[in-house]
N, C-alpha and C. Protein backbone atom coordinates (compact mmCIF):
# COMPACT_ATOMS: atom_id res chain seq x y z
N UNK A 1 96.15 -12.70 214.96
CA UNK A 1 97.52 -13.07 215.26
C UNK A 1 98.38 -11.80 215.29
N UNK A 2 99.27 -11.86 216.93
CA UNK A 2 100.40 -10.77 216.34
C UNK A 2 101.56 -10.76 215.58
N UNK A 3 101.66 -9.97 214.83
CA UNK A 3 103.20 -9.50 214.00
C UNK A 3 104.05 -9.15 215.07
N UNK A 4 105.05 -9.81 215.36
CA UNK A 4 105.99 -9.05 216.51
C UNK A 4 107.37 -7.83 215.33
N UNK A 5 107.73 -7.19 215.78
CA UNK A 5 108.20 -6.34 215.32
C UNK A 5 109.39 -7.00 215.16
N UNK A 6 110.74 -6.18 214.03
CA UNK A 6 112.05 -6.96 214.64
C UNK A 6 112.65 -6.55 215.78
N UNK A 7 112.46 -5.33 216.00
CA UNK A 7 113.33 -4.95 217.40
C UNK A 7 112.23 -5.59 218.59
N UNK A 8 111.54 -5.88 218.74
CA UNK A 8 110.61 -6.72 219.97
C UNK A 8 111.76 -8.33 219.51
N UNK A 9 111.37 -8.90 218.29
CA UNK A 9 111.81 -10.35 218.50
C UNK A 9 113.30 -9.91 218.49
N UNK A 10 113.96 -9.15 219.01
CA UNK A 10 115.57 -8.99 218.97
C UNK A 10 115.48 -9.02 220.64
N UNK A 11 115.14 -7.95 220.95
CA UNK A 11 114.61 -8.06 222.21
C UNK A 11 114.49 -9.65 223.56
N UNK A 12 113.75 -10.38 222.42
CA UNK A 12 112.93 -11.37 223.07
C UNK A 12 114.41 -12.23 223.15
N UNK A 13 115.32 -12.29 222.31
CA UNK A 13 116.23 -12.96 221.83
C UNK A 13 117.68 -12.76 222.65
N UNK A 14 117.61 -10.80 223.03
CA UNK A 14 119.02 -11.12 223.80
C UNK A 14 118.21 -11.40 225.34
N UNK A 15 117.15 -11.07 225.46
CA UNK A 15 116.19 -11.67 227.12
C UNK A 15 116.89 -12.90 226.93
N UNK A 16 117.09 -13.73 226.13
CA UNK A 16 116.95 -15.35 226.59
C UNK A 16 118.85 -15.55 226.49
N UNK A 17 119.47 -14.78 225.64
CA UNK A 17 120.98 -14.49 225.90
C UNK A 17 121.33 -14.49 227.21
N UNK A 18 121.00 -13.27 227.88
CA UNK A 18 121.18 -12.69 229.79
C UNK A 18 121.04 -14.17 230.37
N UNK A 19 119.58 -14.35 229.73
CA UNK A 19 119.07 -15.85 231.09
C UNK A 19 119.75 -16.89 230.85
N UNK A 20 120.57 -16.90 229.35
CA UNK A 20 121.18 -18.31 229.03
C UNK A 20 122.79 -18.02 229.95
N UNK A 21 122.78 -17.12 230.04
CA UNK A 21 124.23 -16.37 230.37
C UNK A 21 124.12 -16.49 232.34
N UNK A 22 123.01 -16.48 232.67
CA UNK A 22 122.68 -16.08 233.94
C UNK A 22 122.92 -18.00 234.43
N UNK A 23 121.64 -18.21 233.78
CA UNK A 23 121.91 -19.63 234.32
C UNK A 23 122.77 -20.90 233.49
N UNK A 24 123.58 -20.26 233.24
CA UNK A 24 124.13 -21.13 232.08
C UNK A 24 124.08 -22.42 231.27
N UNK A 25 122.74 -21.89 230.65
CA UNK A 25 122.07 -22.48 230.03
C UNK A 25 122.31 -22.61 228.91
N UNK A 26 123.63 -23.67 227.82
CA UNK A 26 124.06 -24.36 226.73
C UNK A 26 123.21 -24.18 225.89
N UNK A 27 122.29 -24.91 226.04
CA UNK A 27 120.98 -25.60 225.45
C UNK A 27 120.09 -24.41 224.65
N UNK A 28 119.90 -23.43 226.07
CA UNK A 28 119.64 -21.97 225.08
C UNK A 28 120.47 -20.98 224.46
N UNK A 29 121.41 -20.97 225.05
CA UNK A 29 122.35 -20.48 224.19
C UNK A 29 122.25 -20.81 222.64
N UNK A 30 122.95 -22.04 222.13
CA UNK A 30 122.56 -23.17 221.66
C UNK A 30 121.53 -22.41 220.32
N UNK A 31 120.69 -22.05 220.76
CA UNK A 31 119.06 -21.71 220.22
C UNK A 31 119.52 -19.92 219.92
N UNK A 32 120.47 -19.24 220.82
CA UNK A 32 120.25 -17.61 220.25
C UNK A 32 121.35 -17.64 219.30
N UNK A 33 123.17 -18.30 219.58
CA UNK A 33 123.74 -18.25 218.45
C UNK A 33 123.58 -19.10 217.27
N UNK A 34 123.87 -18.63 215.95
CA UNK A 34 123.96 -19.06 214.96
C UNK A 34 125.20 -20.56 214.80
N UNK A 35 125.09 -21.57 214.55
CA UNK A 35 125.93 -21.99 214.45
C UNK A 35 127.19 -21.99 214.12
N UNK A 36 127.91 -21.19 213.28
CA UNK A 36 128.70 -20.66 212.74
C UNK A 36 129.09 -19.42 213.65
N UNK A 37 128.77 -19.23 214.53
CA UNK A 37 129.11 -17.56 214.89
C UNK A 37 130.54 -17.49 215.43
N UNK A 38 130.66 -16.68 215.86
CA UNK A 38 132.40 -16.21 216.38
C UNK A 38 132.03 -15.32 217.60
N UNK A 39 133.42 -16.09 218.07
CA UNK A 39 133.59 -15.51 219.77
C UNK A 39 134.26 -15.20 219.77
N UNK A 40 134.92 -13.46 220.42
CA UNK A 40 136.04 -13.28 220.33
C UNK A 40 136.75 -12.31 221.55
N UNK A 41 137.73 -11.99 221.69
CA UNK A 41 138.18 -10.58 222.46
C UNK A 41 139.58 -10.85 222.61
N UNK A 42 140.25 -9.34 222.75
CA UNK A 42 141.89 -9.71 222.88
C UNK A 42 142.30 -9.31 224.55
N UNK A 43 143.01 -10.59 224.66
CA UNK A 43 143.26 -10.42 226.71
C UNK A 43 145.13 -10.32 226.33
N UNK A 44 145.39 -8.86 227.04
CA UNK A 44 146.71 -8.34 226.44
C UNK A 44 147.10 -8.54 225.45
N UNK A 45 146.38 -7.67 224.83
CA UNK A 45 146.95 -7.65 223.31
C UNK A 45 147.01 -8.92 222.61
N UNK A 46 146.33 -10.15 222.97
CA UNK A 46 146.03 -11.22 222.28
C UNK A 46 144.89 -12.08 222.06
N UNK A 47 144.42 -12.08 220.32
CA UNK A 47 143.07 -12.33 220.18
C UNK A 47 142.72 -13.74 220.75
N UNK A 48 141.70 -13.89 221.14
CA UNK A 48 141.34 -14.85 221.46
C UNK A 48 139.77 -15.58 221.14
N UNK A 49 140.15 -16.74 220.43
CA UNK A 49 138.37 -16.67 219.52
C UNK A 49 137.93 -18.26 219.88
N UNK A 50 136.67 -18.48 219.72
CA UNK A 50 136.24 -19.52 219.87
C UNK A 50 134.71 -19.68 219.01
N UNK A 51 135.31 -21.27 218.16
CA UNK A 51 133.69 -21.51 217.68
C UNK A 51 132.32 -22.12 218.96
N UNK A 52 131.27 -22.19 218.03
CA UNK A 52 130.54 -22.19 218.98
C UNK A 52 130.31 -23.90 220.02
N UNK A 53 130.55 -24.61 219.50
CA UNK A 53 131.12 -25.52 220.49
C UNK A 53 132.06 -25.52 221.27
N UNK A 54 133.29 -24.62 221.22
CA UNK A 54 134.05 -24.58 222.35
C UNK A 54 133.16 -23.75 223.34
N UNK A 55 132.68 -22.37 223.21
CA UNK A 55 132.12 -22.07 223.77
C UNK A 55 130.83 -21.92 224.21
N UNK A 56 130.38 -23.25 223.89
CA UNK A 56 128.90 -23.68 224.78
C UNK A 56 129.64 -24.88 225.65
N UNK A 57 130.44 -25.28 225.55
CA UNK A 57 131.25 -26.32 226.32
C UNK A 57 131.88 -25.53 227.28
N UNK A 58 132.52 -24.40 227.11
CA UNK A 58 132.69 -23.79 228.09
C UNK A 58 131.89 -23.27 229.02
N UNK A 59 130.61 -22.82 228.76
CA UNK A 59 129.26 -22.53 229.33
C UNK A 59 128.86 -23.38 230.26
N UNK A 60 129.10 -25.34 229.43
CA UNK A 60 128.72 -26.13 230.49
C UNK A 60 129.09 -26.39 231.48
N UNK A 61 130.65 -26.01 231.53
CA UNK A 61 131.66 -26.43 232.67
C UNK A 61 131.32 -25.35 234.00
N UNK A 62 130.91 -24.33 233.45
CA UNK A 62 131.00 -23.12 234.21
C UNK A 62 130.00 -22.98 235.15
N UNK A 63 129.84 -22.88 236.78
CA UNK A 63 129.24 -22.20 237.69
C UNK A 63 128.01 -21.50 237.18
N UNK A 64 127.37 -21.23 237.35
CA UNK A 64 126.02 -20.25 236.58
C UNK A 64 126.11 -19.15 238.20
N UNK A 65 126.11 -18.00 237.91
CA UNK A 65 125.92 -16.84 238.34
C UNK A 65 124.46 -17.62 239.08
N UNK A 66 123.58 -17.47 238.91
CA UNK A 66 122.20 -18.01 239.38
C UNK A 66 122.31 -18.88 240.87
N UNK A 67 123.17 -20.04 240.23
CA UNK A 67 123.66 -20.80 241.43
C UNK A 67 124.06 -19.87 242.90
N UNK A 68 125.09 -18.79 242.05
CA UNK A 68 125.70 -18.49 243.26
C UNK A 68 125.22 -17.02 243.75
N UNK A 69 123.74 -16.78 243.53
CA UNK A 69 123.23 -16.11 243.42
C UNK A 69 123.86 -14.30 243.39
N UNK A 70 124.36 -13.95 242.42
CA UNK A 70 124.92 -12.76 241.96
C UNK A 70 123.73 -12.01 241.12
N UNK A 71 123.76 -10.81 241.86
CA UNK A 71 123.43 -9.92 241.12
C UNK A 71 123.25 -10.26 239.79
N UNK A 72 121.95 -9.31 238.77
CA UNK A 72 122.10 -9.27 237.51
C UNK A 72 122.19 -8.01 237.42
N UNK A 73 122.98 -7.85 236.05
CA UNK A 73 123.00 -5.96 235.95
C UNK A 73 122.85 -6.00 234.21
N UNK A 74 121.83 -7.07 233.45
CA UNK A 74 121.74 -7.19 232.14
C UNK A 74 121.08 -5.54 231.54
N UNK A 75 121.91 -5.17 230.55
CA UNK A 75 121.29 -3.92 229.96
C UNK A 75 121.62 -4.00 228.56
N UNK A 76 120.85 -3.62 228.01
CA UNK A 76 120.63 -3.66 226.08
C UNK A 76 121.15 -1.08 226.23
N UNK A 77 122.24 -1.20 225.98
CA UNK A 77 123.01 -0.10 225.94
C UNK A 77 121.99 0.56 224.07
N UNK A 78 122.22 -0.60 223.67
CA UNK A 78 122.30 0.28 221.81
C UNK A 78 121.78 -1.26 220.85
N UNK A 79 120.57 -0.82 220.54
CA UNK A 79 120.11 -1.82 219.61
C UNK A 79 119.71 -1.21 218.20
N UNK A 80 120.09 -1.62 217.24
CA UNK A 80 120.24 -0.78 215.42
C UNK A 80 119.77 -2.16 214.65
N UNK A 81 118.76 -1.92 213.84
CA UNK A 81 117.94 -3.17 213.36
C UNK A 81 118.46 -1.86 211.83
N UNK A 82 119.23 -2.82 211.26
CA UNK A 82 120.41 -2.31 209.89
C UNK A 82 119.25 -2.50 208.82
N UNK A 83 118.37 -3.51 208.81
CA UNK A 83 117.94 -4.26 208.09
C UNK A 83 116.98 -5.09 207.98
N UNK A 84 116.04 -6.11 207.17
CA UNK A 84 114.97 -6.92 207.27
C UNK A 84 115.93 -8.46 208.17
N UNK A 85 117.02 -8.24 207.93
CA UNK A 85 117.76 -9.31 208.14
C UNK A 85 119.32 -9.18 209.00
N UNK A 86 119.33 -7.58 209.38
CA UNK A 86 120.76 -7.56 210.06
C UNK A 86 120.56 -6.79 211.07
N UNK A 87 120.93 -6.69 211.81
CA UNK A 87 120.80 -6.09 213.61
C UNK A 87 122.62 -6.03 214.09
N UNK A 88 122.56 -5.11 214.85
CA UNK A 88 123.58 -4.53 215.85
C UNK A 88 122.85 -4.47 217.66
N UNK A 89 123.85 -5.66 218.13
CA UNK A 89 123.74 -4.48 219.62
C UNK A 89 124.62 -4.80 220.43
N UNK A 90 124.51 -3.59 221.33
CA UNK A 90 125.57 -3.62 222.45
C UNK A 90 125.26 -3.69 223.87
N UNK A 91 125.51 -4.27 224.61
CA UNK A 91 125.02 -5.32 225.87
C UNK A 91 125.60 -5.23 226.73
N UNK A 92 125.48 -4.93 228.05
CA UNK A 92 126.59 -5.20 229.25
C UNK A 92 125.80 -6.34 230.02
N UNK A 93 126.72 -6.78 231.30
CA UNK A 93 126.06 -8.02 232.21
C UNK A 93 127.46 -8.38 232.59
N UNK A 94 127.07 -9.02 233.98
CA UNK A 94 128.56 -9.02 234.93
C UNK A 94 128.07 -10.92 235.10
N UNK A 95 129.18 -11.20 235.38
CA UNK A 95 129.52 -12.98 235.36
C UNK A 95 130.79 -12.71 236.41
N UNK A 96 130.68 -13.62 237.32
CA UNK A 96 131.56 -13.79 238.54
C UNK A 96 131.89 -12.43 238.79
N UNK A 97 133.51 -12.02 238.81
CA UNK A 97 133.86 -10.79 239.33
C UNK A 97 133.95 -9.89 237.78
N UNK A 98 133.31 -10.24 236.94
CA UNK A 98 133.49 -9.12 235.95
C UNK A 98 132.47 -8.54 235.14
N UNK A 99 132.94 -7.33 234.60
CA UNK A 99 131.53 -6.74 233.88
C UNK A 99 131.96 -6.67 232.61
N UNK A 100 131.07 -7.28 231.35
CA UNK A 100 131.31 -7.48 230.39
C UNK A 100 130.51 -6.09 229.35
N UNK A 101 130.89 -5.84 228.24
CA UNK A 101 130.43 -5.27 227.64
C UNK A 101 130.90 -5.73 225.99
N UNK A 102 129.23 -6.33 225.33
CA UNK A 102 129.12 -7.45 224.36
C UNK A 102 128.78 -7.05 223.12
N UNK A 103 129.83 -7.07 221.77
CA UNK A 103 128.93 -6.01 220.96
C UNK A 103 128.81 -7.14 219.93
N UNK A 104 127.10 -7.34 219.68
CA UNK A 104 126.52 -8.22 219.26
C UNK A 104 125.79 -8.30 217.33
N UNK A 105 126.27 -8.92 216.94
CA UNK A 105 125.63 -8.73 215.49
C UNK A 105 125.02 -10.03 215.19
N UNK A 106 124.05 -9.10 214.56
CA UNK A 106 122.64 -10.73 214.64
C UNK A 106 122.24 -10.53 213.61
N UNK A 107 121.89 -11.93 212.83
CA UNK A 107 121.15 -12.11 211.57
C UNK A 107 120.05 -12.80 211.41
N UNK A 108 118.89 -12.70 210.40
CA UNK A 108 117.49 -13.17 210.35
C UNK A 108 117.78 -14.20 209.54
N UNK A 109 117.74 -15.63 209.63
CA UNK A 109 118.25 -16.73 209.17
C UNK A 109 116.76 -17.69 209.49
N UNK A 110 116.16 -17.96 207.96
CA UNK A 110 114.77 -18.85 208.21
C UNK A 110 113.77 -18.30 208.74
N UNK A 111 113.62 -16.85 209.12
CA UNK A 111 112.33 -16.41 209.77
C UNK A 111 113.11 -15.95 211.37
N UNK A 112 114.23 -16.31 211.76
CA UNK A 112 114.58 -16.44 212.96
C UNK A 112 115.62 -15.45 213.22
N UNK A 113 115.78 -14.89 213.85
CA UNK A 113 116.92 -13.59 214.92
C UNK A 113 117.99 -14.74 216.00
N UNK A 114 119.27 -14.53 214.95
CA UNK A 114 120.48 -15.07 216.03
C UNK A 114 121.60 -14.52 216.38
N UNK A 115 122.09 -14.60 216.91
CA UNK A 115 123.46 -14.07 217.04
C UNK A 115 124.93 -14.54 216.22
N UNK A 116 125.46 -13.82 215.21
CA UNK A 116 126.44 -14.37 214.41
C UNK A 116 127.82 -13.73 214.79
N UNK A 117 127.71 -12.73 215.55
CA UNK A 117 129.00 -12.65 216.08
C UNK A 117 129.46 -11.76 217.47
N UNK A 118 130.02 -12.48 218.03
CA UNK A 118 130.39 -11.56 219.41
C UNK A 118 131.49 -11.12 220.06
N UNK A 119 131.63 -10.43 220.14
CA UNK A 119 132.90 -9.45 220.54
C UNK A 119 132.57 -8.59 221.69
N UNK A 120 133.80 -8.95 222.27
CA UNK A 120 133.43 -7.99 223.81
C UNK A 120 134.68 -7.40 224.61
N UNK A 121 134.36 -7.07 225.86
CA UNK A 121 135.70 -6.81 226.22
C UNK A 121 135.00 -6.90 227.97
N UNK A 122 135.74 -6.60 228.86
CA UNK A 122 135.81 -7.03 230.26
C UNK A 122 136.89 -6.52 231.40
N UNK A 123 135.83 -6.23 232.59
CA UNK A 123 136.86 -5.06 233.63
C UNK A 123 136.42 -5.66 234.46
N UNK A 124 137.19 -6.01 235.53
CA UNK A 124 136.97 -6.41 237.05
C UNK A 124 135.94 -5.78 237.58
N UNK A 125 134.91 -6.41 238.37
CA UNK A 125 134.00 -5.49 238.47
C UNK A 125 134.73 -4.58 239.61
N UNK A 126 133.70 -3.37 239.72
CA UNK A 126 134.27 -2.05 240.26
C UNK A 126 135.23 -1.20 239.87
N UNK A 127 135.93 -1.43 238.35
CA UNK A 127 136.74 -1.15 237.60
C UNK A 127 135.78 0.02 236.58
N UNK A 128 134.19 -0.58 236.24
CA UNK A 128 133.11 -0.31 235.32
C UNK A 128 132.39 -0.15 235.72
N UNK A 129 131.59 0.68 235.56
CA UNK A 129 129.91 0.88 236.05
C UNK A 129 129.51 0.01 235.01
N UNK A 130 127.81 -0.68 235.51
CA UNK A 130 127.26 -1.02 234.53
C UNK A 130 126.20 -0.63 233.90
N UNK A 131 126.17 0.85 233.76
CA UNK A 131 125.99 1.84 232.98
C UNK A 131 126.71 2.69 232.46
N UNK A 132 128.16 2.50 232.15
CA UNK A 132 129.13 3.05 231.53
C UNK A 132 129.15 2.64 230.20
C-alpha cells in the first residue's frame, strides 16, 4: 500500500478545488471545504464574507466556466505544509472575465486535507497575468 505524502494529498485536493471551480461542481466543493470555513475578500474597501452554504449556493446558481468553454489557467503559485495538520497555499485561476488569486489555509481534520479558509482578491482579466 502507498503512503501518499501531505503535500501530494494537498495537491490531490486543490486538483479537485480548480475542477470543482471549473465545472462548478457544489457537491465537490462540498468535499474540499471544511464546513465551517470562511470566504472572504474586500470589493472597495468592503469586506465581504460568506459561510459555506452561501457559497456553495452560489456555485450552484453560477454558469461553470466548462460550459462556456474558457480557458483554464489553474496554478498552485506557493504550497507550505506548516505542519502534520496545517498547510498554506496560494492559487490563481480565472472564472468568467476575471483572474483570481486564492490564498488558501487547509487543515488535516479525521485523516483528511480541507480547506478552512479563503481569501482572495481579483482583476479583470488582462489587468493580471496568470503568472503574476
Amino acid at each position: 500500500m502507498t503512503v501518499l505524502t501531505a503535500e501530494t494529498n494537498i495537491r490531490i485536493l486543490l486538483q479537485a478545488y480548480f475542477d470543482g471551480l471549473y465545472t462548478s461542481d457544489a457537491q465537490m466543493l462540498e468535499r474540499v471545504f471544511h464546513p465551517h470555513a470562511l470566504y472572504a475578500t474586500a470589493v472597495d474597501g468592503q469586506l465581504v464574507q460568506r459561510n459555506m452554504q452561501d457559497y456553495l449556493e452560489v456555485i450552484r446558481q453560477r454558469t461553470s466556466p466548462a460550459s462556456r468553454h474558457e480557458p483554464r489557467t489553474d496554478l498552485i503559485l506557493q504550497l507550505e505544509v506548516l505542519g502534520p495538520h496545517t498547510a498554506f497555499a496560494k492559487v490563481q485561476c480565472s472564472i468568467a472575465e476575471r483572474h483570481f488569486t486564492d490564498l488558501l489555509s487547509l487543515v488535516r481534520v479525521d485523516g483528511h486535507w480541507q480547506i478552512m479558509a479563503k481569501v482572495f482578491h481579483y482583476e479583470p482579466l488582462g489587468v493580471a497575468s496568470c503568472t503574476s
